[in-house]
C-alpha atoms as a PDB file:
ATOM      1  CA  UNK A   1     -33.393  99.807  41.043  1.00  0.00           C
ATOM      2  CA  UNK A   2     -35.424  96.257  40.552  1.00  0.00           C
ATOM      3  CA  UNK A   3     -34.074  95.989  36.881  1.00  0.00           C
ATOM      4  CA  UNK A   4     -30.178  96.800  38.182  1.00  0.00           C
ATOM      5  CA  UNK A   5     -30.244  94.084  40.540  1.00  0.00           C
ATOM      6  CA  UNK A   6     -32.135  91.329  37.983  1.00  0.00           C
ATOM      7  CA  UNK A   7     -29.727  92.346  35.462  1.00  0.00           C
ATOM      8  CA  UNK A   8     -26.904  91.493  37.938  1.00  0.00           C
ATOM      9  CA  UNK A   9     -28.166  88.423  39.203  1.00  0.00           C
ATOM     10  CA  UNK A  10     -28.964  87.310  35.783  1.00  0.00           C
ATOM     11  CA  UNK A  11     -25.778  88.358  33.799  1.00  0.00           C
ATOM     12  CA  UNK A  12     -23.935  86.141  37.376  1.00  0.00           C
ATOM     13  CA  UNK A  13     -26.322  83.048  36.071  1.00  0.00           C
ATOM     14  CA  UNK A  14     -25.166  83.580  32.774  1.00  0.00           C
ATOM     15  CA  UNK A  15     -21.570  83.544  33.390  1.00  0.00           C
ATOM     16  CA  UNK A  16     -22.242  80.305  35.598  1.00  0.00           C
ATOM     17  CA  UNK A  17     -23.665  78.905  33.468  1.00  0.00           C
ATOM     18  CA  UNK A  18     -21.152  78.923  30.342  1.00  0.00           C
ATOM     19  CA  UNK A  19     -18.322  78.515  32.821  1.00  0.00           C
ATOM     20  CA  UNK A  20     -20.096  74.910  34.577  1.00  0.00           C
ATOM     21  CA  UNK A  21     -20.756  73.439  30.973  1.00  0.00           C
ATOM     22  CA  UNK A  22     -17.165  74.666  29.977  1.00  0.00           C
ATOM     23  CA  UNK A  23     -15.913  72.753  32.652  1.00  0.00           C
ATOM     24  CA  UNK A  24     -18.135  70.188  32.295  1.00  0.00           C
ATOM     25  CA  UNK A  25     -16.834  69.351  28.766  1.00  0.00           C
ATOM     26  CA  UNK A  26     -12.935  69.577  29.795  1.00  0.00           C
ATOM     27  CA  UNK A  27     -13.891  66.779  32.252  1.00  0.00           C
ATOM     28  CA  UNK A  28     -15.849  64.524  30.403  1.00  0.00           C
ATOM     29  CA  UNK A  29     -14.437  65.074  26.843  1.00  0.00           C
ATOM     30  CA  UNK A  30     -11.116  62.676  25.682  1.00  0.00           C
ATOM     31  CA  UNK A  31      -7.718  64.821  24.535  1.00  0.00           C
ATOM     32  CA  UNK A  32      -7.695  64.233  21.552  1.00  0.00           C
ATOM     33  CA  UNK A  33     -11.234  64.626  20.547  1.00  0.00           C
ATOM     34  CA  UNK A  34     -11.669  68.055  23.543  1.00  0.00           C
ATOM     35  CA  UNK A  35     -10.518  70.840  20.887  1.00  0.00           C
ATOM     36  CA  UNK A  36     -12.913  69.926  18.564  1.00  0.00           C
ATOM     37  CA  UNK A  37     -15.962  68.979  20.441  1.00  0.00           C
ATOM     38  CA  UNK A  38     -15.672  72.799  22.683  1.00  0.00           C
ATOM     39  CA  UNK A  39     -15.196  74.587  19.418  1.00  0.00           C
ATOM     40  CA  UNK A  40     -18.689  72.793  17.764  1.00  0.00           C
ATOM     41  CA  UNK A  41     -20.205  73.498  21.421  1.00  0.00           C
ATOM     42  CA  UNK A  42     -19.385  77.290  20.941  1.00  0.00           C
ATOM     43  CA  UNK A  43     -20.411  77.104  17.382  1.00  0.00           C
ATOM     44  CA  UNK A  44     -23.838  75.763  18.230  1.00  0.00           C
ATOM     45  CA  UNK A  45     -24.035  78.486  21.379  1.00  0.00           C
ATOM     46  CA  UNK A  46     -23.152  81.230  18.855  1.00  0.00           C
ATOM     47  CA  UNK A  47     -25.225  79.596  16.184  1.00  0.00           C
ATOM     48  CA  UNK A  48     -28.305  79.505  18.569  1.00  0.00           C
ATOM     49  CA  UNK A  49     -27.894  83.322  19.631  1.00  0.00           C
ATOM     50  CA  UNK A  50     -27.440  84.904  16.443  1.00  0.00           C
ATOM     51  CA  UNK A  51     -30.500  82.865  15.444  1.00  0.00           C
ATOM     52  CA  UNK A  52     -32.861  83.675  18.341  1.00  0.00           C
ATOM     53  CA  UNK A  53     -31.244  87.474  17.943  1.00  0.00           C
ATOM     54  CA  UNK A  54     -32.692  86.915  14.267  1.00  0.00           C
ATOM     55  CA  UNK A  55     -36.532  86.092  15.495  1.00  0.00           C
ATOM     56  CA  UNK A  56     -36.343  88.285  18.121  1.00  0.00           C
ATOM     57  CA  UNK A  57     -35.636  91.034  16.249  1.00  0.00           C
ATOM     58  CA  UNK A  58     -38.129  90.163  13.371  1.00  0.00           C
ATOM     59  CA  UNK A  59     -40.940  89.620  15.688  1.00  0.00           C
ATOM     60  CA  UNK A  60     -43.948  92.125  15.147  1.00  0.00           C
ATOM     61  CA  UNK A  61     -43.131  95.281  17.157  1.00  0.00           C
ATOM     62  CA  UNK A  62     -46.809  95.953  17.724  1.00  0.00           C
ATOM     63  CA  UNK A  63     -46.989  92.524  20.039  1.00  0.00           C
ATOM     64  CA  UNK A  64     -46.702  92.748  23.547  1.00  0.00           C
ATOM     65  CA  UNK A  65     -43.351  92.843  24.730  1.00  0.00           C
ATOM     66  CA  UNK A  66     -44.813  91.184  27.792  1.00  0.00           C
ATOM     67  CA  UNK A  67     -45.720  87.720  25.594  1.00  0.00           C
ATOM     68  CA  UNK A  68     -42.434  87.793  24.020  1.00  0.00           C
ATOM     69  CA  UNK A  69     -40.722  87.654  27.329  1.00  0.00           C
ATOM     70  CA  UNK A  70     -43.375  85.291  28.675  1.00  0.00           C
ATOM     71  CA  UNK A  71     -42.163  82.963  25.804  1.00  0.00           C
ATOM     72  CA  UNK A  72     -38.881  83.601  26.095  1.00  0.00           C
ATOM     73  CA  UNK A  73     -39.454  82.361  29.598  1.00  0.00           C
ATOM     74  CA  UNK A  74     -40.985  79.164  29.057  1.00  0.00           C
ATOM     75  CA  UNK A  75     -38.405  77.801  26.261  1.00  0.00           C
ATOM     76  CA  UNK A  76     -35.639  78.681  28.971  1.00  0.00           C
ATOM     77  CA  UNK A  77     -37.600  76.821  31.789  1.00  0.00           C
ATOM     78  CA  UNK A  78     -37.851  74.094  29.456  1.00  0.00           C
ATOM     79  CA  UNK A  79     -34.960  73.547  28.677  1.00  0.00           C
ATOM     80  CA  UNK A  80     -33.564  73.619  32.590  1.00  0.00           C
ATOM     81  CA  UNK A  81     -36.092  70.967  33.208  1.00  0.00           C
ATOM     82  CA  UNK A  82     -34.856  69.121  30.262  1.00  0.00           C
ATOM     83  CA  UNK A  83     -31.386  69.348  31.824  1.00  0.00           C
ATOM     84  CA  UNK A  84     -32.442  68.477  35.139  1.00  0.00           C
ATOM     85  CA  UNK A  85     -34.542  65.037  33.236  1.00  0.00           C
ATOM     86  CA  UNK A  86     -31.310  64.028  31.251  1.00  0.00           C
ATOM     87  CA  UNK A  87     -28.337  65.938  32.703  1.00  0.00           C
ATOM     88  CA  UNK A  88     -25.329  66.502  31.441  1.00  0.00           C
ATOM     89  CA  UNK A  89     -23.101  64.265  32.118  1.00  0.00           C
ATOM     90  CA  UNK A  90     -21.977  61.210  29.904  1.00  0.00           C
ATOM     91  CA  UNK A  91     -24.335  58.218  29.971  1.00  0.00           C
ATOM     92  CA  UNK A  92     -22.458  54.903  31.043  1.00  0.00           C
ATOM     93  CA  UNK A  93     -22.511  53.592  27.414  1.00  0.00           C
ATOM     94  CA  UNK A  94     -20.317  57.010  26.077  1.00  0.00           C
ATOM     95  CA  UNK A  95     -18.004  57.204  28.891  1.00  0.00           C
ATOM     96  CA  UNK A  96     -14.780  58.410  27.462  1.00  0.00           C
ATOM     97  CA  UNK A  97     -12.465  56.254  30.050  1.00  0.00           C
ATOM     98  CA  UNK A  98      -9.805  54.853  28.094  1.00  0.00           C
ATOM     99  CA  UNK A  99     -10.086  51.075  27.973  1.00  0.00           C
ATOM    100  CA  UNK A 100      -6.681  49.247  29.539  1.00  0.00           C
ATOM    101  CA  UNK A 101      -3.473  48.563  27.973  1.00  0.00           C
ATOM    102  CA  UNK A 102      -4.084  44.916  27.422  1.00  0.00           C
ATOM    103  CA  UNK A 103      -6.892  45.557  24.929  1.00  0.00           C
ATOM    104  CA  UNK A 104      -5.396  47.868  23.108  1.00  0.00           C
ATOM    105  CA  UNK A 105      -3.414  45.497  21.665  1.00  0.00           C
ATOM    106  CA  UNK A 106      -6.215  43.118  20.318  1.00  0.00           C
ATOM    107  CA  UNK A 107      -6.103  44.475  17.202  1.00  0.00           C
ATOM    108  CA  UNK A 108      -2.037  43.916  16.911  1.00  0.00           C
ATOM    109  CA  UNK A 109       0.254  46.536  14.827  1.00  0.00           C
ATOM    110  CA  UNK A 110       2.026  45.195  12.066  1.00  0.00           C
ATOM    111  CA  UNK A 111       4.604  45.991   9.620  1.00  0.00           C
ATOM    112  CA  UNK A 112       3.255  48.378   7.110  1.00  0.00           C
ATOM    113  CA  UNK A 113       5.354  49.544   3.449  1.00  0.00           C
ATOM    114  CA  UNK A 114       4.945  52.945   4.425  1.00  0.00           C
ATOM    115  CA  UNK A 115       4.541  55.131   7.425  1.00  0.00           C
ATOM    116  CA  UNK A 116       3.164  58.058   5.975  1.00  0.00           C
ATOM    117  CA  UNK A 117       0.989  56.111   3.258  1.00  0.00           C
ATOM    118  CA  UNK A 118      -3.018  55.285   4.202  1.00  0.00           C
ATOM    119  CA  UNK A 119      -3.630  51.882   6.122  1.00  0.00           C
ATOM    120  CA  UNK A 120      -6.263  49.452   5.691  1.00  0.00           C
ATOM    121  CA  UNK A 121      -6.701  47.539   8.863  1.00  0.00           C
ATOM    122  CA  UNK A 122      -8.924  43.791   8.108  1.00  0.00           C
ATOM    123  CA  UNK A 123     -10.784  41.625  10.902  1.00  0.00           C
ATOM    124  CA  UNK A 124     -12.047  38.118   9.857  1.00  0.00           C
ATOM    125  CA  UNK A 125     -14.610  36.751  12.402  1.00  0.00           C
ATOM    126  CA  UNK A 126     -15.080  33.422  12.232  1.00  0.00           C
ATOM    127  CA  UNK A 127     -18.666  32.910  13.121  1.00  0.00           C
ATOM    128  CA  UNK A 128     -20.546  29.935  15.477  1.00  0.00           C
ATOM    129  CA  UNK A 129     -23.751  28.594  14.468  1.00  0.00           C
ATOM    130  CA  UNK A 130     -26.340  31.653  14.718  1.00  0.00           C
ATOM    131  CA  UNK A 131     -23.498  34.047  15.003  1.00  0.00           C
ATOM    132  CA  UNK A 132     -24.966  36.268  11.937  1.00  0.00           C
ATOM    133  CA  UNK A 133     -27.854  37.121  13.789  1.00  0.00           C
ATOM    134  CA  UNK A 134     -26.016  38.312  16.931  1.00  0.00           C
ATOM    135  CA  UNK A 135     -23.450  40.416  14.693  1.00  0.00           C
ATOM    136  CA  UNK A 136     -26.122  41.651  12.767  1.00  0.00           C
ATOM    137  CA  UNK A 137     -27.202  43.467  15.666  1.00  0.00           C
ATOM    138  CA  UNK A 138     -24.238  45.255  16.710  1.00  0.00           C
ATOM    139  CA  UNK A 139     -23.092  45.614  13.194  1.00  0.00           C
ATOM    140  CA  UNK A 140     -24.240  49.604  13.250  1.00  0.00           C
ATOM    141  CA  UNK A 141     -22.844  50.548  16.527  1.00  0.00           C
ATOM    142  CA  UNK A 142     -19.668  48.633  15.438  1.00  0.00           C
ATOM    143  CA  UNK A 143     -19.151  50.854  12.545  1.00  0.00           C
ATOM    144  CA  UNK A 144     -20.258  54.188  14.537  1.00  0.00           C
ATOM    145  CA  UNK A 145     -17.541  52.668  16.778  1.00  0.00           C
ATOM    146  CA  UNK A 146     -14.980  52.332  14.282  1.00  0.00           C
ATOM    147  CA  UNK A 147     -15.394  56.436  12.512  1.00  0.00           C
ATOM    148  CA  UNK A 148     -15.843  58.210  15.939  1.00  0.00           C
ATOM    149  CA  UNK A 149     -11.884  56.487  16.835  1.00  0.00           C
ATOM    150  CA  UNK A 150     -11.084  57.954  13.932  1.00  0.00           C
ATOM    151  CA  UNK A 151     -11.441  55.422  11.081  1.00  0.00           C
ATOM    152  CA  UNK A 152     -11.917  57.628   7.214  1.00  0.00           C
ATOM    153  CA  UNK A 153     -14.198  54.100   6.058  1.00  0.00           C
ATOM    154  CA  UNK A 154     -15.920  51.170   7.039  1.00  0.00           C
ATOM    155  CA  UNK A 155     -17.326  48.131   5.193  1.00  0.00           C
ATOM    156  CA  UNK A 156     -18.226  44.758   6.409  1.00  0.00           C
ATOM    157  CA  UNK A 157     -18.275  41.288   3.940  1.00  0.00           C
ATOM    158  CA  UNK A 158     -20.464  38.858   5.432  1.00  0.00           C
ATOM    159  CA  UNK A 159     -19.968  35.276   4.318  1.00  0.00           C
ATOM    160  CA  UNK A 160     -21.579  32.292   5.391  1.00  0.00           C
ATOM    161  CA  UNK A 161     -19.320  31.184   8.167  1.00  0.00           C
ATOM    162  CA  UNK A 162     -16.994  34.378   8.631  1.00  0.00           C
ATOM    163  CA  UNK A 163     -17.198  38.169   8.363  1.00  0.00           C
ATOM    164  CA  UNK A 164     -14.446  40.473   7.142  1.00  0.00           C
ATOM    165  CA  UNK A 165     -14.407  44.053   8.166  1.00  0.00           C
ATOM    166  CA  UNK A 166     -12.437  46.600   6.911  1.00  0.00           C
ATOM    167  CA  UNK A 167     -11.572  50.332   8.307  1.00  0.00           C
ATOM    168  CA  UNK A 168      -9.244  52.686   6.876  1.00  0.00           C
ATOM    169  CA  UNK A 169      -6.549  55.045   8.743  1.00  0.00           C
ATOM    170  CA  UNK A 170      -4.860  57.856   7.023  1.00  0.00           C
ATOM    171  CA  UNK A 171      -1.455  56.571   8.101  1.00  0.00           C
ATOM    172  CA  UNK A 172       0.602  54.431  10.544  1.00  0.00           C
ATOM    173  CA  UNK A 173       0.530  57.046  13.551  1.00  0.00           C
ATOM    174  CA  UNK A 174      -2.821  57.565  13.236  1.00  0.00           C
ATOM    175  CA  UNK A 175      -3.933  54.073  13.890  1.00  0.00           C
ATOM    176  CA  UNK A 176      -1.177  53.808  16.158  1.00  0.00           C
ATOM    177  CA  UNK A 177      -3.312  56.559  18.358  1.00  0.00           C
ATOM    178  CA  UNK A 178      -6.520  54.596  17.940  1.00  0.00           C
ATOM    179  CA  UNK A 179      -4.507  51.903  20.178  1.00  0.00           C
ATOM    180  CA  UNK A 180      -2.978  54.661  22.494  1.00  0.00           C
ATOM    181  CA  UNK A 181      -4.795  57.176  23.352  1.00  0.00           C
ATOM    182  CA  UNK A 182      -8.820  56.648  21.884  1.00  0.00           C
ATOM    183  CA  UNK A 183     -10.017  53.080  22.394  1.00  0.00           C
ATOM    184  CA  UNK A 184     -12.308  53.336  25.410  1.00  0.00           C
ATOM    185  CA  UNK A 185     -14.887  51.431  27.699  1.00  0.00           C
ATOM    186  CA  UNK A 186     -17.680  51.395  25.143  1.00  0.00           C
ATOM    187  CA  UNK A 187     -15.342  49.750  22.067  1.00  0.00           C
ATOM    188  CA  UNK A 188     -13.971  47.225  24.650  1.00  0.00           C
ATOM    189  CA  UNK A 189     -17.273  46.122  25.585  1.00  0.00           C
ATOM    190  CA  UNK A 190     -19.122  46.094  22.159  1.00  0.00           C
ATOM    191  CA  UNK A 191     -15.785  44.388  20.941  1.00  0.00           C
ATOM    192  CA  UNK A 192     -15.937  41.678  23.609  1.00  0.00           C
ATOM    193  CA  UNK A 193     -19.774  40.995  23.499  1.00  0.00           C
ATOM    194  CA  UNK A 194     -19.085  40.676  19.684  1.00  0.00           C
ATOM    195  CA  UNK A 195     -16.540  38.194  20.341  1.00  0.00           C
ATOM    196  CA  UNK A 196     -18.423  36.394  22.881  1.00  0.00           C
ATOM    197  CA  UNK A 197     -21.953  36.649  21.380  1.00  0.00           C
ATOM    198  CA  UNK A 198     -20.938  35.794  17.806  1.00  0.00           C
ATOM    199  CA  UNK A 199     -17.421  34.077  17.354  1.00  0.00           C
ATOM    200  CA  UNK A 200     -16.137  31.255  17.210  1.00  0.00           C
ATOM    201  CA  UNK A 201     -12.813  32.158  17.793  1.00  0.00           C
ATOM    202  CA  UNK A 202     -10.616  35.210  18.593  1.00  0.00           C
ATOM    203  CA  UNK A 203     -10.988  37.637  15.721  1.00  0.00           C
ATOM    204  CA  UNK A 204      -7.733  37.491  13.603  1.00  0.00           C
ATOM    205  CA  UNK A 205      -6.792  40.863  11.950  1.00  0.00           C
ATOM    206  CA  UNK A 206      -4.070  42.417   9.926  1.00  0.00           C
ATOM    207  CA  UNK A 207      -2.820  45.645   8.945  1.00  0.00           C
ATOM    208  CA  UNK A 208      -1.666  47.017   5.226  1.00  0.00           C
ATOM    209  CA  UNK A 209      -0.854  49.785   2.834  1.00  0.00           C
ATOM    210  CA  UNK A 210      -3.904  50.508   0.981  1.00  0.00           C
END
């Protein structure tokens, strides 16, 4: 009778428990990236059962099924305090919140040859005296930036007075959905203390074919 009503309260938990971090992503995850981030979620959950099912089941029988639960038990407490330490929620410097209309256009859409052909979009930042140093800094989080709004490449020429990056698009509509519907908080602010920290000027920037 004990071990019907544990196996009901726990099979409730685990239902809970998929459903709150289900809903948890559909809240905090953007459109266009929610599809893909809840099928690697359930890929990883999956992943993770079929693997423990795997030690589990290749642990020596002759061991005491009372340690095996006893570890079982501690990895799960462990990871609820882990939970409880760094939730679950998105930190302030991943929030998803799409950044206003205004700069979306600071990187402006030109006239390309071809709609459906791959883009090449180019910034030049024209530095101020020990403006290296303070792009330098940001320089990985720019290009992290850059691929996770869905740019295929990323290279940076640094000169002595002026930087040129490049990032590629696989066509027009896709970069025209980088402006839409994926530039957030986090790019607006890295992109403004770049401009502030290290420029001399407004960055200039162009779209072509590649």
């Amino acid at each position: 009778m004990v071990v019907a009503v544990l196996m009901v309260v726990v099979g409730a938990a685990w239902v809970g428990v998929q459903s709150s971090w289900m809903m948890a992503a559909h809240d905090a995850l953007p459109t266009w990236i929610r599809a893909r981030v809840i099928a690697l979620m359930l890929l990883a959950f999956q992943g993770c059962q079929a693997a423990g099912s795997l030690v589990w089941g290749r642990l020596p029988m002759p061991s005491p099924s009372r340690s095996r639960f006893a570890a079982a038990s501690m990895v799960m407490v462990s990871a609820g305090i882990g939970a409880l330490a760094h939730g679950i929620v998105p930190a302030e410097t991943i929030t998803p919140t799409l950044d206003a209309a205004g700069t979306r256009t600071a990187i402006p859409l030109a006239p390309v040859v071809e709609e459906s052909a791959p883009v090449r979009v180019t910034v030049v930042y024209k530095l101020r005296p020990g403006g290296h140093a303070s792009l330098r800094t940001h320089q990985r989080d720019l290009a992290r930036a850059r691929r996770r709004l869905g740019a295929r490449s990323w290279t940076a020429e640094v000169g002595t007075d002026r930087v040129i990056e490049q990032f590629d698009y696989r066509d027009v509509s896709e970069y025209r959905r980088y402006l839409s519907t994926r530039l957030t908080d986090p790019e607006k602010y890295l992109l403004d203390n770049i401009w502030v920290a290290a420029c001399a000027e407004r960055p200039r920037s162009r779209i072509s074919n590649r």
